[in-house]
Protein backbone atom coordinates (compact mmCIF):
# COMPACT_ATOMS: atom_id res chain seq x y z
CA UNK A 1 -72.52 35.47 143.59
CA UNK A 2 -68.78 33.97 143.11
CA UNK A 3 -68.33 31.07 141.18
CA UNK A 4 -66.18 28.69 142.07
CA UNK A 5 -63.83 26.47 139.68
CA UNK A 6 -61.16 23.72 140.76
CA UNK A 7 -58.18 23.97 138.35
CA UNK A 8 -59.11 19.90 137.91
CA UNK A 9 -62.25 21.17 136.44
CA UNK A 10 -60.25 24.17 134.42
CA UNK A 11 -57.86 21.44 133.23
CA UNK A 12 -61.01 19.69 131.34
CA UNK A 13 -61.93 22.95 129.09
CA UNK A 14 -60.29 23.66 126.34
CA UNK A 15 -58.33 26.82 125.54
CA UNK A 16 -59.12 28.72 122.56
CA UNK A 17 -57.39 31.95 121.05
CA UNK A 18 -60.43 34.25 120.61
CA UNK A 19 -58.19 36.51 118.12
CA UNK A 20 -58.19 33.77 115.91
CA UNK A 21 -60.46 30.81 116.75
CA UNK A 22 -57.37 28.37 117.00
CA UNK A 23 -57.53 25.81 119.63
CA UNK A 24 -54.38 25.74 121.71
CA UNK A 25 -55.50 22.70 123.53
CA UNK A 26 -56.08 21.87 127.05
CA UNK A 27 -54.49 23.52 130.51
CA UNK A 28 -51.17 21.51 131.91
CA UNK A 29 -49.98 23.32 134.36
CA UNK A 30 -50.48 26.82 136.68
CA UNK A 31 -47.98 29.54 138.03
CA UNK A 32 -48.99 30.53 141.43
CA UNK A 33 -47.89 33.55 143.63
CA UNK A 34 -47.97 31.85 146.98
CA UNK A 35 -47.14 35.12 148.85
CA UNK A 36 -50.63 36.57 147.31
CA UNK A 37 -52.19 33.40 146.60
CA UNK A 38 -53.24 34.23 142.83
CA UNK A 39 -52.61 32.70 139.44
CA UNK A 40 -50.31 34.59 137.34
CA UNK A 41 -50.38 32.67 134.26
CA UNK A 42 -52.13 29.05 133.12
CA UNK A 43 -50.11 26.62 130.80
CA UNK A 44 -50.89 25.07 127.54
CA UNK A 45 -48.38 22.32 125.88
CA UNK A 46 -47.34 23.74 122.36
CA UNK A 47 -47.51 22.15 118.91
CA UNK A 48 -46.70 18.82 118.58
CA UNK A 49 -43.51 18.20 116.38
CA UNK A 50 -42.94 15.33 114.54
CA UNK A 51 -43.67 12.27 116.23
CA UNK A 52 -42.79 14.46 119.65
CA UNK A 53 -39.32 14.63 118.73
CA UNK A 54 -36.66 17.29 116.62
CA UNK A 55 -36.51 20.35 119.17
CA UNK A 56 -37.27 21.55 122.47
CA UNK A 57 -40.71 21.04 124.23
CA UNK A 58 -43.13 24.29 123.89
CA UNK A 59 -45.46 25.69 125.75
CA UNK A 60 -47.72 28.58 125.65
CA UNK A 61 -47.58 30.49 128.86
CA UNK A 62 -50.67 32.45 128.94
CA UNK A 63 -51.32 34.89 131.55
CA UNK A 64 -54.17 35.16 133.91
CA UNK A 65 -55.26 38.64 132.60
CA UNK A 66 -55.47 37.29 129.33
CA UNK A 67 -58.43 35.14 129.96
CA UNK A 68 -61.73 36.90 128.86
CA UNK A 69 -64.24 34.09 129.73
CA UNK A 70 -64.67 31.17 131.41
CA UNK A 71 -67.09 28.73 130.23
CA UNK A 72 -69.15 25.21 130.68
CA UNK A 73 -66.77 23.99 128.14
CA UNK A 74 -64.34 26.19 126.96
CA UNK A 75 -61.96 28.98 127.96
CA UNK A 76 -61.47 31.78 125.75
CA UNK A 77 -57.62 34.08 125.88
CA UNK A 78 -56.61 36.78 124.03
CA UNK A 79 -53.32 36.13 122.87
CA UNK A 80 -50.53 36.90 120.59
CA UNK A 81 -49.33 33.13 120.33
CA UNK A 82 -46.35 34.26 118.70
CA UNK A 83 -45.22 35.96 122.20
CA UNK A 84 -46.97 33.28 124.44
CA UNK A 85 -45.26 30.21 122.80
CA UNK A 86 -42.17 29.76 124.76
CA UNK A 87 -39.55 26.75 125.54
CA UNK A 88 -40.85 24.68 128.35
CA UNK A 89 -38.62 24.55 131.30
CA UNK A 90 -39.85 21.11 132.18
């Protein structure tokens, strides 16, 4: 049987780094290929600097693949967060 899962619903779990237990933090965005209609990678809003301010926005863009498991609460990647941290282009 496939389960389905609105993003609104994915958006509400949070993302943890199964590598190392850290919490990343909660899905803000999706990259979609429209011509194939699948998710390429989910988005997670980077460490917080100080007070928000002093340097660019991050993000870690995580890619689809890299999800092992979906749960009731959380979603676990496998990441290098090194790599997946990346300037925001919003």
């Amino acid at each position: 049987m496939i389960e389905i899962v609105r993003i609104y619903d994915m958006k509400q779990k949070e993302v943890i780094n199964s590598s190392d237990g850290v919490r990343l933090g909660f899905i803000s965005d999706i990259e979609v290929d429209m011509e194939n209609g699948k998710i390429i990678k989910v988005f997670v809003p980077g460490p917080s600097k100080i007070l928000g301010m002093f340097g660019g926005q991050k993000e870690y863009a995580i890619p689809w693949d890299s999800i092992t498991k979906i749960g009731e609460d959380i979603i676990l990647v496998e990441i290098d967060v090194d790599k997946a941290l990346l300037d925001s282009k919003y």
